[in-house]
C-alpha atoms as a PDB file:
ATOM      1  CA  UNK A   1       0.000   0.000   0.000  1.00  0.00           C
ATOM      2  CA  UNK A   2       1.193   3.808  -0.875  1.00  0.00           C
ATOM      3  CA  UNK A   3       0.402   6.642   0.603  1.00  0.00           C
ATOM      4  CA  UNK A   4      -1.462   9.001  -1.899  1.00  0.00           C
ATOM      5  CA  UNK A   5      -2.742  11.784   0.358  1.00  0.00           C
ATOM      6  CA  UNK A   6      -2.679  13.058   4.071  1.00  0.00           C
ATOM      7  CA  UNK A   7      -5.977  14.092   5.328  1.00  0.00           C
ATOM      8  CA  UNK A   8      -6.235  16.900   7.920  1.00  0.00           C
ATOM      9  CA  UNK A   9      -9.120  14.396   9.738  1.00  0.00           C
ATOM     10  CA  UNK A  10     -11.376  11.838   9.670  1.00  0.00           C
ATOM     11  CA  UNK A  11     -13.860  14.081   7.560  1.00  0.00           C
ATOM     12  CA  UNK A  12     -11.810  15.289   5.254  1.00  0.00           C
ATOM     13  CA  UNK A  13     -10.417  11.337   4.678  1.00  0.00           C
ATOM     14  CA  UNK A  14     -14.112  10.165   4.548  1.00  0.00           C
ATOM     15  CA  UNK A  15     -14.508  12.703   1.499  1.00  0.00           C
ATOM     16  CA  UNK A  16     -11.704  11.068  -0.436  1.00  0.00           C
ATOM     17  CA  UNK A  17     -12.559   7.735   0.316  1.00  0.00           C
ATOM     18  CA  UNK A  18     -15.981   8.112  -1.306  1.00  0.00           C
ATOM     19  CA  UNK A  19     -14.804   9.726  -4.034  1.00  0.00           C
ATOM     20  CA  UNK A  20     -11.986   6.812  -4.977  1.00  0.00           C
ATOM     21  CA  UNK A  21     -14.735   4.270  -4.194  1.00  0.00           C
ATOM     22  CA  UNK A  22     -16.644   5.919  -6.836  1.00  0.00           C
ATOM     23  CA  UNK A  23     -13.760   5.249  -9.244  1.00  0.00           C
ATOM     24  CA  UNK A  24     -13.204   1.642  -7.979  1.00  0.00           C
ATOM     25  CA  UNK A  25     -10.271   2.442  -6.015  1.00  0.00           C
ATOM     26  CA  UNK A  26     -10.538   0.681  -2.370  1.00  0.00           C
ATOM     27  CA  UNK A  27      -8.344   2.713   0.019  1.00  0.00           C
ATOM     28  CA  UNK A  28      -7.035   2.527   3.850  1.00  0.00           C
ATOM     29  CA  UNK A  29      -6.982   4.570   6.312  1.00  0.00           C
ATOM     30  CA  UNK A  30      -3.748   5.216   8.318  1.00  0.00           C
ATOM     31  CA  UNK A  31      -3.931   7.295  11.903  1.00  0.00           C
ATOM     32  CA  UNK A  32      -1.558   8.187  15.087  1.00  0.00           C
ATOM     33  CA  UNK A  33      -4.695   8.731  16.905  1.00  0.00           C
ATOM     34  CA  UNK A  34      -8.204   8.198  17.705  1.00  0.00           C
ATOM     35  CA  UNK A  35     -10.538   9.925  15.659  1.00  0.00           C
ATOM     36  CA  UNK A  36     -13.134  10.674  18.951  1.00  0.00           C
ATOM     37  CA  UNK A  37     -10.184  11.799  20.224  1.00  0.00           C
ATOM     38  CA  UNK A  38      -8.982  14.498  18.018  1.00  0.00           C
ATOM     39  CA  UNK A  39     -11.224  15.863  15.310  1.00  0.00           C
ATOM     40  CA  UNK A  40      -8.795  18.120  14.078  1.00  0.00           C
ATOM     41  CA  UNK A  41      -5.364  18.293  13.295  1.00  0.00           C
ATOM     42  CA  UNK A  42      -2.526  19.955  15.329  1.00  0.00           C
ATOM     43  CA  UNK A  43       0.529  19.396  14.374  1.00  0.00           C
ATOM     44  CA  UNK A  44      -0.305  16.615  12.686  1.00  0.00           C
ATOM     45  CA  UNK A  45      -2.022  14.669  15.595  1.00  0.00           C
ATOM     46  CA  UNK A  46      -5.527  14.347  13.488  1.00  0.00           C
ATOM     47  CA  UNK A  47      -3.943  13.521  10.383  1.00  0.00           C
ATOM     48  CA  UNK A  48      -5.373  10.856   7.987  1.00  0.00           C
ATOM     49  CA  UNK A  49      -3.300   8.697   6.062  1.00  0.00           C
ATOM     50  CA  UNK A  50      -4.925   7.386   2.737  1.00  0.00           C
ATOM     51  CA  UNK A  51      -3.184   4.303   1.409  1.00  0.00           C
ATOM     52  CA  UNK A  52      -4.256   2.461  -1.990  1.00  0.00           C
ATOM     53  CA  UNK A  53      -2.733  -0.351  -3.553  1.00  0.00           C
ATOM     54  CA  UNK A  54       0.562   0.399  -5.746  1.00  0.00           C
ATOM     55  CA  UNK A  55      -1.344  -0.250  -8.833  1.00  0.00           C
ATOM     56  CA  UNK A  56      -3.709   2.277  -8.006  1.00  0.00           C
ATOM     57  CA  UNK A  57      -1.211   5.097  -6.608  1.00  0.00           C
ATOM     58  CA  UNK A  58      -0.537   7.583  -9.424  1.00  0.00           C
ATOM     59  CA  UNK A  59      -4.882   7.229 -10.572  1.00  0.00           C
ATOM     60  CA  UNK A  60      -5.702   8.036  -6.951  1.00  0.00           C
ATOM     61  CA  UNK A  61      -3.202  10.504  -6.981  1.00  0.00           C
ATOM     62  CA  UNK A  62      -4.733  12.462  -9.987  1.00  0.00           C
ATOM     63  CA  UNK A  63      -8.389  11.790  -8.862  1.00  0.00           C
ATOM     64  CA  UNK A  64      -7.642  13.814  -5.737  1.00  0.00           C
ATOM     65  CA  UNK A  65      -5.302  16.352  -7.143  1.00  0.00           C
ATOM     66  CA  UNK A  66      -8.336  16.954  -9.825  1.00  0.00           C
ATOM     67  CA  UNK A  67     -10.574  17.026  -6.718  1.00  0.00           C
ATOM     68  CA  UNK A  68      -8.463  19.542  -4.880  1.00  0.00           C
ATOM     69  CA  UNK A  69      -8.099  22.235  -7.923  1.00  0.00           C
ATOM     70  CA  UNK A  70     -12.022  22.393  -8.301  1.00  0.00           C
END
């Protein structure tokens, strides 16, 4: 699994993981800490990892880049 984009929380992760699933692209979810626990990031500590299979990487990777100019 590769890391394609760092979420600033849970939310935000959420958003891109619906919007790969709608392309067919199953992702992960990677986190330092519990989402009840911190709903937003500071320095970091809310931070979402989204991982998708290597295969996968560079598509998911231009999905969400796409998805962040709109």
């Amino acid at each position: 699994m590769i890391e394609v984009y760092k979420a600033k929380g849970e939310l935000e992760a959420q958003v891109i993981k619906g919007m790969l699933a709608s392309y067919g692209i199953p992702c992960l979810f990677q986190s330092h800490a519990a989402s009840s626990v911190h709903t937003f990031a500071i320095d970091g500590m809310g931070e979402v990892r989204i991982l998708v299979s290597e295969d996968k990487a560079d598509e998911a990777k231009r999905l969400i880049r796409v998805d962040d100019d709109v």
